[in-house]
Protein backbone atom coordinates (compact mmCIF):
# COMPACT_ATOMS: atom_id res chain seq x y z
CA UNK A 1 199.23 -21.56 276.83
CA UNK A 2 196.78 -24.37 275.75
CA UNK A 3 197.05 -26.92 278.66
CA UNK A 4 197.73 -30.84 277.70
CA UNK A 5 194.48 -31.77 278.65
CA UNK A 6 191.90 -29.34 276.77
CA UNK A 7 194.59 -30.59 273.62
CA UNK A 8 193.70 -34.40 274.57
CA UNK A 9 190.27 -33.63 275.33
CA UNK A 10 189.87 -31.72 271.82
CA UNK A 11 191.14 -35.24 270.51
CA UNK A 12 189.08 -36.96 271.94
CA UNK A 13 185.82 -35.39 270.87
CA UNK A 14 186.62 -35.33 267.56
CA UNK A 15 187.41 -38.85 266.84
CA UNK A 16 184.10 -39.45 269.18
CA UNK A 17 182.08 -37.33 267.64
CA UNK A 18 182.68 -36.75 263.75
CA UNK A 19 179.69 -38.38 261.54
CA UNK A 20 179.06 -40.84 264.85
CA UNK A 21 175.72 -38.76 265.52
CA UNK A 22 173.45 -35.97 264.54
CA UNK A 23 174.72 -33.53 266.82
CA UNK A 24 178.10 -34.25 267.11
CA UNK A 25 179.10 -31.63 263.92
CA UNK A 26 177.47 -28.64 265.90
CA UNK A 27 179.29 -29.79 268.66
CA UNK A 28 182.50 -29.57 267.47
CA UNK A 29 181.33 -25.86 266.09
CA UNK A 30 180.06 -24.63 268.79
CA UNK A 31 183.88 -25.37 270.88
CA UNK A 32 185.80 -24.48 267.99
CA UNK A 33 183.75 -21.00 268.51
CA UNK A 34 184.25 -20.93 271.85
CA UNK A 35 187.98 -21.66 271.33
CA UNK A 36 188.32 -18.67 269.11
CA UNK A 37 186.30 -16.49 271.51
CA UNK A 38 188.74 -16.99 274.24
CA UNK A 39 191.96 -16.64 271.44
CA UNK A 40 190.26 -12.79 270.62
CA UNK A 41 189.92 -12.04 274.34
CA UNK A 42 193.80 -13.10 275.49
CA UNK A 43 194.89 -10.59 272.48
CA UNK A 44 193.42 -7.75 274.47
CA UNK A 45 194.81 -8.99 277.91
CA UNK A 46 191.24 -9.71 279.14
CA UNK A 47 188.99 -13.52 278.79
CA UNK A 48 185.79 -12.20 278.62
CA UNK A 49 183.02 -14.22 277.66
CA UNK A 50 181.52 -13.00 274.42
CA UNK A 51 179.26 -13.11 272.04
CA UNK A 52 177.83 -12.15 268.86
CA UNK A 53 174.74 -9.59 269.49
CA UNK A 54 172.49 -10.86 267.11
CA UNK A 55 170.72 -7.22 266.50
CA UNK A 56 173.30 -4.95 266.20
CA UNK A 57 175.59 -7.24 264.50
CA UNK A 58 178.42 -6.40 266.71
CA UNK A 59 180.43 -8.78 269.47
CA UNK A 60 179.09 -7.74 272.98
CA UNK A 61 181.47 -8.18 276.21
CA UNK A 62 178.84 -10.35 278.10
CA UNK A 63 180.46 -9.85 281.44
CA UNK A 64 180.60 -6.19 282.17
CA UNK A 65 177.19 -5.57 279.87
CA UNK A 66 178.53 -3.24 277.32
CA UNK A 67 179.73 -3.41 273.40
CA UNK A 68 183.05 -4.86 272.46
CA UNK A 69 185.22 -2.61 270.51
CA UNK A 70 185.08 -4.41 267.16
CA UNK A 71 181.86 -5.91 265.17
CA UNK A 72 181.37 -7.69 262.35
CA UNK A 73 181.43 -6.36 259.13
CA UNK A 74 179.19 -9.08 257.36
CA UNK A 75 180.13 -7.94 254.03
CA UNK A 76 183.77 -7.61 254.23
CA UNK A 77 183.74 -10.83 256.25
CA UNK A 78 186.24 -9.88 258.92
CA UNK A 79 187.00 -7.54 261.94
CA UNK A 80 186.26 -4.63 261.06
CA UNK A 81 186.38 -1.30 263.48
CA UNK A 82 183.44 1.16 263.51
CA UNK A 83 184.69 3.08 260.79
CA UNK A 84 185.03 0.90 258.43
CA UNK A 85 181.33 1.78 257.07
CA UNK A 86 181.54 5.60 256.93
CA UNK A 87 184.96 5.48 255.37
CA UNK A 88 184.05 3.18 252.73
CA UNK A 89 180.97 5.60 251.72
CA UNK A 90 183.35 8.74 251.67
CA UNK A 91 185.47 6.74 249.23
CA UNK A 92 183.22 5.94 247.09
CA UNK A 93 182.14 9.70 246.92
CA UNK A 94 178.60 9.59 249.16
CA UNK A 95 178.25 11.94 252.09
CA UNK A 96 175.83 10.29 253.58
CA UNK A 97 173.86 12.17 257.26
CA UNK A 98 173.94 8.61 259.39
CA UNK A 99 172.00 8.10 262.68
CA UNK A 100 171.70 5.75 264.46
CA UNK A 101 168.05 3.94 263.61
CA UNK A 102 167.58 2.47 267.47
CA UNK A 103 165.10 -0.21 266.82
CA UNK A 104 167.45 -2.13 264.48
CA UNK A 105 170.57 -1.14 266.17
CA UNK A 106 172.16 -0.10 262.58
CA UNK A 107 172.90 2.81 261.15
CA UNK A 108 170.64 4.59 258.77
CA UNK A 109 171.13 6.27 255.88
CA UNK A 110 168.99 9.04 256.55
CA UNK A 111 169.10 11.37 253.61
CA UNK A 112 167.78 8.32 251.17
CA UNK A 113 165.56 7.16 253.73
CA UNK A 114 166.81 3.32 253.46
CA UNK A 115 169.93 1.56 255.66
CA UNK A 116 173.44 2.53 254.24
């Protein structure tokens, strides 16, 4: 349930803050993030603040330390579960040997010696 206020307030920013200033744009990004965030979190029964970790490309549950379920799947553009990657390779007819490469956080393609 979004509460009156947060609705007015939301109102309120943006008529304040579109094209008035510099900063205002990234602003208004930065809550609408922040907004969605909280929308993924109520889904699974749980606000938890979290955020993208920028390394391994995945969302990280901030609050108890340890990776979300989902990540992001940069090429598909959506949620995407951990799968997603292997699967795709089977498909297209590659059985690929992947590690984990722990200095980048991604997997490895390990057989031809370059990221899969």
């Amino acid at each position: 349930m979004v509460s009156l206020f947060s609705v007015i307030q939301d109102i309120f920013y943006s008529q304040l803050l579109v094209g008035k200033c510099k900063q205002g744009g990234q602003f208004l990004r930065y809550k609408a993030g922040r907004r969605a965030d909280k929308r993924v979190d109520r889904r699974a029964d749980r606000l938890v603040d979290r955020r993208v970790d920028k390394r391994a490309g995945r969302q990280v549950d901030m609050r108890a330390g340890r990776r979300a379920g989902r990540r992001v799947d940069r090429r598909a553009g959506r949620w995407a579960d951990r799968q997603a990657g292997s699967r795709a390779d089977r498909r297209v007819g590659r059985r690929v040997d992947r590690q984990v490469d722990t200095r980048a956080g991604k997997r490895v393609d390990r057989r031809e010696g370059r990221r899969a």
